[in-house]
Protein backbone atom coordinates (compact mmCIF):
# COMPACT_ATOMS: atom_id res chain seq x y z
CA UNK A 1 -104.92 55.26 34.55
CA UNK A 2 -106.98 54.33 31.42
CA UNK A 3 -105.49 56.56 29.02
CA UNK A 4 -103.91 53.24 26.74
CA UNK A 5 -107.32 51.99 26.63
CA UNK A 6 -108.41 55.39 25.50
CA UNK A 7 -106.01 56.22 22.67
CA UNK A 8 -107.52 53.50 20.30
CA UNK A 9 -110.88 55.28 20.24
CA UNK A 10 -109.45 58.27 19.64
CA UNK A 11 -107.42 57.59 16.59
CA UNK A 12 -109.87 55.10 15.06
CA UNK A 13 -112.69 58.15 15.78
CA UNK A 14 -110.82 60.38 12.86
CA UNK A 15 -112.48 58.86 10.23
CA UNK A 16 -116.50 59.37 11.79
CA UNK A 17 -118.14 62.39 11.22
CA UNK A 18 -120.82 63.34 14.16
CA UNK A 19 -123.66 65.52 13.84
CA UNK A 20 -125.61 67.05 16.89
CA UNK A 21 -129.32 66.14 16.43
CA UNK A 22 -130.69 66.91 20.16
CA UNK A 23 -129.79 67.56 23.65
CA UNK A 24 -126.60 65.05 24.53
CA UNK A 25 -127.74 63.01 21.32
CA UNK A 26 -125.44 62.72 18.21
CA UNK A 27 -125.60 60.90 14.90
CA UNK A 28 -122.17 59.30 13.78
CA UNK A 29 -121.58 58.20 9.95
CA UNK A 30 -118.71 56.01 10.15
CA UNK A 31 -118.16 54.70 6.39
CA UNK A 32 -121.64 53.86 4.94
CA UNK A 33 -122.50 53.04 8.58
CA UNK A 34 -124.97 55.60 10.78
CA UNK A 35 -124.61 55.02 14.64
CA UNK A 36 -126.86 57.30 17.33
CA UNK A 37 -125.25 57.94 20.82
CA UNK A 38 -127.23 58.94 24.01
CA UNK A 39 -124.81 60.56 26.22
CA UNK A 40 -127.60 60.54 28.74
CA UNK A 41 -128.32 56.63 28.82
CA UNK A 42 -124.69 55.85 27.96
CA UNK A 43 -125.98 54.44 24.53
CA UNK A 44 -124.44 53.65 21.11
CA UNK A 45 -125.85 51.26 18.57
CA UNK A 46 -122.43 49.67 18.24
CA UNK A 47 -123.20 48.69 21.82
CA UNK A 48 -119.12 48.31 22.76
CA UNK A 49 -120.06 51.70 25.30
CA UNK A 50 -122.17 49.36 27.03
CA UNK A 51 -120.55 46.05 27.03
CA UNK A 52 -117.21 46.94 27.84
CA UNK A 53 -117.64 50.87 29.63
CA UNK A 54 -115.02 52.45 27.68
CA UNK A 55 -116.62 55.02 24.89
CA UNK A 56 -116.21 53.67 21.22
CA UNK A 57 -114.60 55.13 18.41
CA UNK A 58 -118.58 57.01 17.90
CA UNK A 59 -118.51 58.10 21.49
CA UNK A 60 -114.85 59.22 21.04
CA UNK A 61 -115.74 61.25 18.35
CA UNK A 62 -118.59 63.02 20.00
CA UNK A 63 -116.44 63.19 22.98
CA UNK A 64 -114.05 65.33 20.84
CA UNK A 65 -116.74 67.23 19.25
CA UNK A 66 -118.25 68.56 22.15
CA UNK A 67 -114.29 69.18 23.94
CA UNK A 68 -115.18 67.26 26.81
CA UNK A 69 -113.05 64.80 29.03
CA UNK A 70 -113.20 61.45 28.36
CA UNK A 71 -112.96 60.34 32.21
CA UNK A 72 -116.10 61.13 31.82
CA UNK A 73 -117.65 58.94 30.02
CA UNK A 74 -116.04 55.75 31.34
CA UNK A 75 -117.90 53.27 33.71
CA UNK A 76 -116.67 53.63 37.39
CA UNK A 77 -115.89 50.16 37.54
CA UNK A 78 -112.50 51.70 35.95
CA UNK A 79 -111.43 54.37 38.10
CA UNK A 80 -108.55 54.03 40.44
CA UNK A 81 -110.68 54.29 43.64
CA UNK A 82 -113.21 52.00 43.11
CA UNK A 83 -110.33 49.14 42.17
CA UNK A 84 -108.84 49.96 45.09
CA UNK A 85 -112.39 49.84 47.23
CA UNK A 86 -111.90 45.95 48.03
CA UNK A 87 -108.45 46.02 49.35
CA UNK A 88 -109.75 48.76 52.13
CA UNK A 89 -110.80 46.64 54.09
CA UNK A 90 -109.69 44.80 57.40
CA UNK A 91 -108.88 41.33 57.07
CA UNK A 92 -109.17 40.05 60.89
CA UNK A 93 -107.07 36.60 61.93
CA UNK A 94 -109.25 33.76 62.84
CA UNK A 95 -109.04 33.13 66.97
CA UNK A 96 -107.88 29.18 67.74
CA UNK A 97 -110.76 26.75 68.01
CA UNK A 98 -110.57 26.40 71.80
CA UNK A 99 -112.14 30.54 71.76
CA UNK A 100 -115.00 29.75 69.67
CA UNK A 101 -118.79 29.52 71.14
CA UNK A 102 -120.08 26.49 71.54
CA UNK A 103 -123.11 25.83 69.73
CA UNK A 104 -126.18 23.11 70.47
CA UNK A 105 -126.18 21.91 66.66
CA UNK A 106 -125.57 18.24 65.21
CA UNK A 107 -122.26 16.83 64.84
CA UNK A 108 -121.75 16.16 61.29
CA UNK A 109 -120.20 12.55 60.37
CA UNK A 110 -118.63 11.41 57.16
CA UNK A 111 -119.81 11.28 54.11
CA UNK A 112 -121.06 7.48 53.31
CA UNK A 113 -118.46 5.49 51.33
CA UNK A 114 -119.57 3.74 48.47
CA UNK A 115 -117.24 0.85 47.20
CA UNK A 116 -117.34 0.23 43.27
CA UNK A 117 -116.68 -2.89 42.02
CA UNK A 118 -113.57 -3.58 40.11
CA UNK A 119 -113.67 -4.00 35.81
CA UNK A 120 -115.84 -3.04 33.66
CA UNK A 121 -119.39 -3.26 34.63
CA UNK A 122 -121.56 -6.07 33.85
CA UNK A 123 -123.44 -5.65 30.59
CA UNK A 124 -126.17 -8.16 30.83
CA UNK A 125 -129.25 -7.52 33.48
CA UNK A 126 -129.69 -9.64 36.45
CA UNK A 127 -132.42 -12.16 36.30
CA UNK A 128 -134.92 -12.32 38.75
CA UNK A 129 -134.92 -15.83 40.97
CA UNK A 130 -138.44 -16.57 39.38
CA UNK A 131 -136.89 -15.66 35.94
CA UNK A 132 -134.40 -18.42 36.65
CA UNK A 133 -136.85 -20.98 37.69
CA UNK A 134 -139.39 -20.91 34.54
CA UNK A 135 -135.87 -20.71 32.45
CA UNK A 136 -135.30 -24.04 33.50
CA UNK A 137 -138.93 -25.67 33.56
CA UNK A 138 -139.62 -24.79 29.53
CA UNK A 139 -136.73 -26.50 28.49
């Protein structure tokens, strides 16, 4: 299942010390570092719990503390039956076109076509006729 994912937090978890302060809350010191975990809200100040729905080396620790599983504590979106949820399903061949309804809606054409010249485009801006015309009268 998820136990690889698992055995990280576990190991890394040897060196943090947790400390019950409340109902499902915990303090961890890890190094010069203090972290607080919420079992109830699923919340660690590292905030990897969160983000990624595996427990962190804090929650691990906790985890251990209290002798609990750590199935647990990992987000659903991991379990084997909810990854297997999508694939339950009935995927149902699509009939031939002659068997579909007919429908009273617009035909669609094609898109319009729009030719672009060839080479570079021009730089320069294209005088206006009258632009021309008092060009040629001030000179």
């Amino acid at each position: 299942m998820f136990v690889k994912y698992l055995a990280k937090p576990h190991l890394e978890s040897r060196h943090c010390i947790a400390v019950a302060v409340g109902r499902s809350e915990y303090g961890v010191a890890d190094g010069t570092t203090n972290f607080t975990i919420n079992f109830n809200s699923s919340h660690c100040d590292c905030q990897l719990w969160h983000l990624s729905g595996l427990p962190s080396k804090h929650v691990a620790r906790c985890i251990l503390r209290e002798r609990k599983d750590f199935a647990l504590f990992v987000h659903k979106a991991y379990k084997i039956e909810n990854y297997k949820q999508p694939y339950n399903l009935i995927m149902r061949p699509i009939p031939c076109l002659i068997f579909w309804p007919q429908r009273n809606c617009p035909l669609l054409g094609s898109p319009e076509v729009v030719n672009k010249g060839r080479g570079c485009p021009k730089t320069s801006r294209k005088k206006d006729t009258i632009e021309i015309g008092y060009a040629r009268s001030s000179t």
